[in-house]
C-alpha atoms as a PDB file:
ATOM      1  CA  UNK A   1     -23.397   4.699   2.520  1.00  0.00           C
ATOM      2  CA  UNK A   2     -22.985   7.335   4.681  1.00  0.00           C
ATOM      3  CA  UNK A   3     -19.705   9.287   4.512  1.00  0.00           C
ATOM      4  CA  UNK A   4     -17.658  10.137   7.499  1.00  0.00           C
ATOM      5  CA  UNK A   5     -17.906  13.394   9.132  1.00  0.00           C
ATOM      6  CA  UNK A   6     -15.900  12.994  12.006  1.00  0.00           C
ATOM      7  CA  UNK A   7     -12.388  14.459  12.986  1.00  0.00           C
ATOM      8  CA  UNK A   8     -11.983  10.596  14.201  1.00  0.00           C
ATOM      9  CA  UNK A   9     -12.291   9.209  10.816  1.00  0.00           C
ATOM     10  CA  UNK A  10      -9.429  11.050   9.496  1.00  0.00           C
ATOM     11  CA  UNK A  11      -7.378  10.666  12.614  1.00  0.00           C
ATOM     12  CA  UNK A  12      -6.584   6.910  12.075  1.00  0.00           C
ATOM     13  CA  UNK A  13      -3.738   7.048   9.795  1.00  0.00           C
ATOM     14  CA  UNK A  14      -1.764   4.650  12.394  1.00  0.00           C
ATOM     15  CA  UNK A  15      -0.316   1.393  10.444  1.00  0.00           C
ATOM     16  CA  UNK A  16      -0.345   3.201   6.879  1.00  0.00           C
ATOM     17  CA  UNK A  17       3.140   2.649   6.368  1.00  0.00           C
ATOM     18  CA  UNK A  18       2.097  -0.840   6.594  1.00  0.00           C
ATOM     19  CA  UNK A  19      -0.514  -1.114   4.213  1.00  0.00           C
ATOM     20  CA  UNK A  20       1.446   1.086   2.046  1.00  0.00           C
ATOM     21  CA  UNK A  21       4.315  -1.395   1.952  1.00  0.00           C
ATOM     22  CA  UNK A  22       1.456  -4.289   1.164  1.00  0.00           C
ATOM     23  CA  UNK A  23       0.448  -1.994  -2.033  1.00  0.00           C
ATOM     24  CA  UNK A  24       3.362  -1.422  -3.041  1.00  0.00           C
ATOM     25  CA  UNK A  25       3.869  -4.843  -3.236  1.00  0.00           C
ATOM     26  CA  UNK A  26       1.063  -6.140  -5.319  1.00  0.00           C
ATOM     27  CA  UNK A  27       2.210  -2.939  -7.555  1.00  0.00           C
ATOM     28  CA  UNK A  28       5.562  -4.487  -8.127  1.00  0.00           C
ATOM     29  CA  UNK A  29       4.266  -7.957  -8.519  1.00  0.00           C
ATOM     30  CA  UNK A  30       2.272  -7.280 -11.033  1.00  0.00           C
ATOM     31  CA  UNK A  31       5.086  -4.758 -13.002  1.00  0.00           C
ATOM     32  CA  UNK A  32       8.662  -3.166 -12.062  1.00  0.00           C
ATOM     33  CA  UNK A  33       8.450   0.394 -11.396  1.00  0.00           C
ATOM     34  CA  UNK A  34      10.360   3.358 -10.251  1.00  0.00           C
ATOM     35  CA  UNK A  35       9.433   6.277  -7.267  1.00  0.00           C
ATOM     36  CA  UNK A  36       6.793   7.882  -9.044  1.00  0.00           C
ATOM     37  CA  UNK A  37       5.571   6.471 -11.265  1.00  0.00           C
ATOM     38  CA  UNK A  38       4.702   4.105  -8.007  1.00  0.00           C
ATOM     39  CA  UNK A  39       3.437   7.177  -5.934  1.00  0.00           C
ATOM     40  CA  UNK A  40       0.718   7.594  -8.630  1.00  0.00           C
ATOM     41  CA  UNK A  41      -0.258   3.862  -8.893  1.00  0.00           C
ATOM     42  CA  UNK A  42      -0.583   4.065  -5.299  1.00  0.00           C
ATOM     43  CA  UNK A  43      -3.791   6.331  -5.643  1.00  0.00           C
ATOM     44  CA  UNK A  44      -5.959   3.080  -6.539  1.00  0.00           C
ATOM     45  CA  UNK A  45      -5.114   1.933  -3.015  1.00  0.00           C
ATOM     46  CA  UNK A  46      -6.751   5.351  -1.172  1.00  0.00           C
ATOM     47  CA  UNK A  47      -3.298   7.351  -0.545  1.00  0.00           C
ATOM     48  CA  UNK A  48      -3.350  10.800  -1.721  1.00  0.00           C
ATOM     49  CA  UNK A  49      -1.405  13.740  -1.545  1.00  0.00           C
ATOM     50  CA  UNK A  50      -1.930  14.460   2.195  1.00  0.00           C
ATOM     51  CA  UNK A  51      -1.278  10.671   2.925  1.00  0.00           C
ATOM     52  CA  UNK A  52       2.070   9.867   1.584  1.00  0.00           C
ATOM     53  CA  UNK A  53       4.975  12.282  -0.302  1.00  0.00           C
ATOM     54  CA  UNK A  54       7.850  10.924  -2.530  1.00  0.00           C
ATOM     55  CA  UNK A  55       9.925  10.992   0.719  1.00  0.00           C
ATOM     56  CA  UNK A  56       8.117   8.537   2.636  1.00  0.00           C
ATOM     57  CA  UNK A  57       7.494   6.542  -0.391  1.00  0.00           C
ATOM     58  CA  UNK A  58      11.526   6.067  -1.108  1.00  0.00           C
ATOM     59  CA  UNK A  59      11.865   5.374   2.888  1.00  0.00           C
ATOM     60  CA  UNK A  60       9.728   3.025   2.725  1.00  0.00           C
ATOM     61  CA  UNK A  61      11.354   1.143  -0.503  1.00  0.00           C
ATOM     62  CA  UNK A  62      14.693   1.321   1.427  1.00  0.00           C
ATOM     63  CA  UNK A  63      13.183  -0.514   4.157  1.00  0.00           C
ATOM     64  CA  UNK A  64      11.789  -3.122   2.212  1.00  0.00           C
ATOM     65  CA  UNK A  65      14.847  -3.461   0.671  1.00  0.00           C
ATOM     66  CA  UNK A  66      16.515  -3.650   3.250  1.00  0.00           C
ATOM     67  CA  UNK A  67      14.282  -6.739   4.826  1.00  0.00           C
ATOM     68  CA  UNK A  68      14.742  -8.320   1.172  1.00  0.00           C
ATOM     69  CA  UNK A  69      11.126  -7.839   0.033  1.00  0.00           C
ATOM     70  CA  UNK A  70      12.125  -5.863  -3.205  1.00  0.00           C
ATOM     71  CA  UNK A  71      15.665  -5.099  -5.163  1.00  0.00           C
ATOM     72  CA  UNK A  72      16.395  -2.200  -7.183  1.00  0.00           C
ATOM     73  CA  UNK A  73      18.750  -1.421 -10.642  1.00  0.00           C
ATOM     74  CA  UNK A  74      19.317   1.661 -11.936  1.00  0.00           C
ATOM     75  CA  UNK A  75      18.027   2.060 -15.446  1.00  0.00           C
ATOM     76  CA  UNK A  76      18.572   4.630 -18.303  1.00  0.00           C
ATOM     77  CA  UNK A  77      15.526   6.807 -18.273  1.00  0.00           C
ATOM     78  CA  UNK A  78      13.545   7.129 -22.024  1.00  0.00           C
ATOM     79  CA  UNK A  79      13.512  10.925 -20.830  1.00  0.00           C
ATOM     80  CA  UNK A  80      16.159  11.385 -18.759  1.00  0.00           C
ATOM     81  CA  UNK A  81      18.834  10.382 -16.375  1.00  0.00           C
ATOM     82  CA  UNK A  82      18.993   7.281 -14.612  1.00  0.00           C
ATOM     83  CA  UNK A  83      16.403   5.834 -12.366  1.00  0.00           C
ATOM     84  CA  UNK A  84      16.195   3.202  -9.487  1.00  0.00           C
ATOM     85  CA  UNK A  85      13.536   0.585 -10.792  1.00  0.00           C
ATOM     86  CA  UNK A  86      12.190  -1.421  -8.113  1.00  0.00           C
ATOM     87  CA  UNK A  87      10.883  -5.139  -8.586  1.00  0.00           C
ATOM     88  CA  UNK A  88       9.571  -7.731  -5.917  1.00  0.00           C
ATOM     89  CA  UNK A  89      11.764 -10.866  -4.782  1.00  0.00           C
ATOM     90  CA  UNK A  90      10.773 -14.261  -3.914  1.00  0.00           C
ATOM     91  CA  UNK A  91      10.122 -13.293   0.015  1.00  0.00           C
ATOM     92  CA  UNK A  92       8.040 -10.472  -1.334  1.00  0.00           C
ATOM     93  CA  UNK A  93       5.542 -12.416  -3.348  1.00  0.00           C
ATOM     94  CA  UNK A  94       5.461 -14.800   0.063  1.00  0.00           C
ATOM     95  CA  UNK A  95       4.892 -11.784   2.322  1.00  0.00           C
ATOM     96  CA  UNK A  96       2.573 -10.813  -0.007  1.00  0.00           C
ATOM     97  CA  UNK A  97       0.757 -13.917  -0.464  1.00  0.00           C
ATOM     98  CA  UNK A  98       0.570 -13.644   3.281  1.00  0.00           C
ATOM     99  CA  UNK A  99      -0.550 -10.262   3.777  1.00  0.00           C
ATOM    100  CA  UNK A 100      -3.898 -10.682   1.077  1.00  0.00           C
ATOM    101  CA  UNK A 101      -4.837 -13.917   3.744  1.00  0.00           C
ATOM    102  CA  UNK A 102      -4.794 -11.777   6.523  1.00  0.00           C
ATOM    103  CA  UNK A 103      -6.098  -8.854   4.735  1.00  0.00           C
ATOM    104  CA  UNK A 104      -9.183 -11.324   3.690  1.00  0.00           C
ATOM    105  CA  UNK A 105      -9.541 -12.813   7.202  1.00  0.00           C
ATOM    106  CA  UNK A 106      -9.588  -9.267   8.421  1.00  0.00           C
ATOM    107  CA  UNK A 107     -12.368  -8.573   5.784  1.00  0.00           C
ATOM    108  CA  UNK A 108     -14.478 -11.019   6.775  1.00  0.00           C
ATOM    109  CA  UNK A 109     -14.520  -9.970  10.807  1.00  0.00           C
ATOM    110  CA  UNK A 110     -14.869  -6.003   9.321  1.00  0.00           C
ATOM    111  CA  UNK A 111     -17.865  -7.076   7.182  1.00  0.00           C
ATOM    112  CA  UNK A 112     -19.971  -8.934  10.178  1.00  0.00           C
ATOM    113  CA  UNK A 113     -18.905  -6.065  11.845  1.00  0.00           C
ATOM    114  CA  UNK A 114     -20.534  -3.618   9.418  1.00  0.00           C
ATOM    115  CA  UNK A 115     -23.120  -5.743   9.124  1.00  0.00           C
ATOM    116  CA  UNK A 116     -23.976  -6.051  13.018  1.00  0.00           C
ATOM    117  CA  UNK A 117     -24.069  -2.323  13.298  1.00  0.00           C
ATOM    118  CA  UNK A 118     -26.058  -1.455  10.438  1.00  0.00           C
ATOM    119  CA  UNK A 119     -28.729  -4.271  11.945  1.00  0.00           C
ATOM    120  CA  UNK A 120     -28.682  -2.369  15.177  1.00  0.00           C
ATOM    121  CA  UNK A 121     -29.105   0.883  13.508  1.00  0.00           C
ATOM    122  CA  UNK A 122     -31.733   0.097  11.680  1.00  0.00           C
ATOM    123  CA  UNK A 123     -34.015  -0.825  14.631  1.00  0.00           C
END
């Protein structure tokens, strides 16, 4: 596969807050966490350094929050002081459950996509 050369590819950060809530929240279903120790589980899911900082990440868990997706309690710290620990509510395992169907219906158009250009291409 053919990597991406263009300015355009790395332009197209629109809507990552988005999918960064959506990872966050398979994160949290599968374990409780805390800021970052999140921020580095968040790698698996493409982010890196010049895609998302500690700030945005603890914006973002005040938002979801906020909208009931996640709660947080602060908890004494093997190593330290006290940290917020964040875990996923009821309405966040639904939004989630949402999310990966539209995330696979999205897949599937993407993919035919892919595949109908790489036909083309080819000729």
């Amino acid at each position: 596969m053919k990597e991406c050369q263009h300015l355009f590819c790395h332009k197209k950060h629109s809507k990552i807050e988005r999918f960064m809530e959506v990872s966050l929240l398979c994160l949290l279903n599968e374990k409780a966490g805390y800021g970052y120790g999140l921020i580095e589980k968040l790698s698996f899911f493409g982010f890196d350094d010049e895609t998302i900082n500690i700030g945005a990440l603890y914006r973002t868990l005040r938002k979801m929050e906020t909208e009931g997706l996640v709660y947080s309690d602060w908890e004494q710290s093997e190593q330290g002081p006290k940290r917020r620990v964040y875990s996923i509510t009821d309405k966040g395992k639904k939004e989630l459950e949402n999310w990966v169907y539209v995330l696979k219906d999205r897949k599937m158009h993407i993919e035919k996509l892919i595949h109908r250009y790489e036909s083309c291409e080819n000729k």
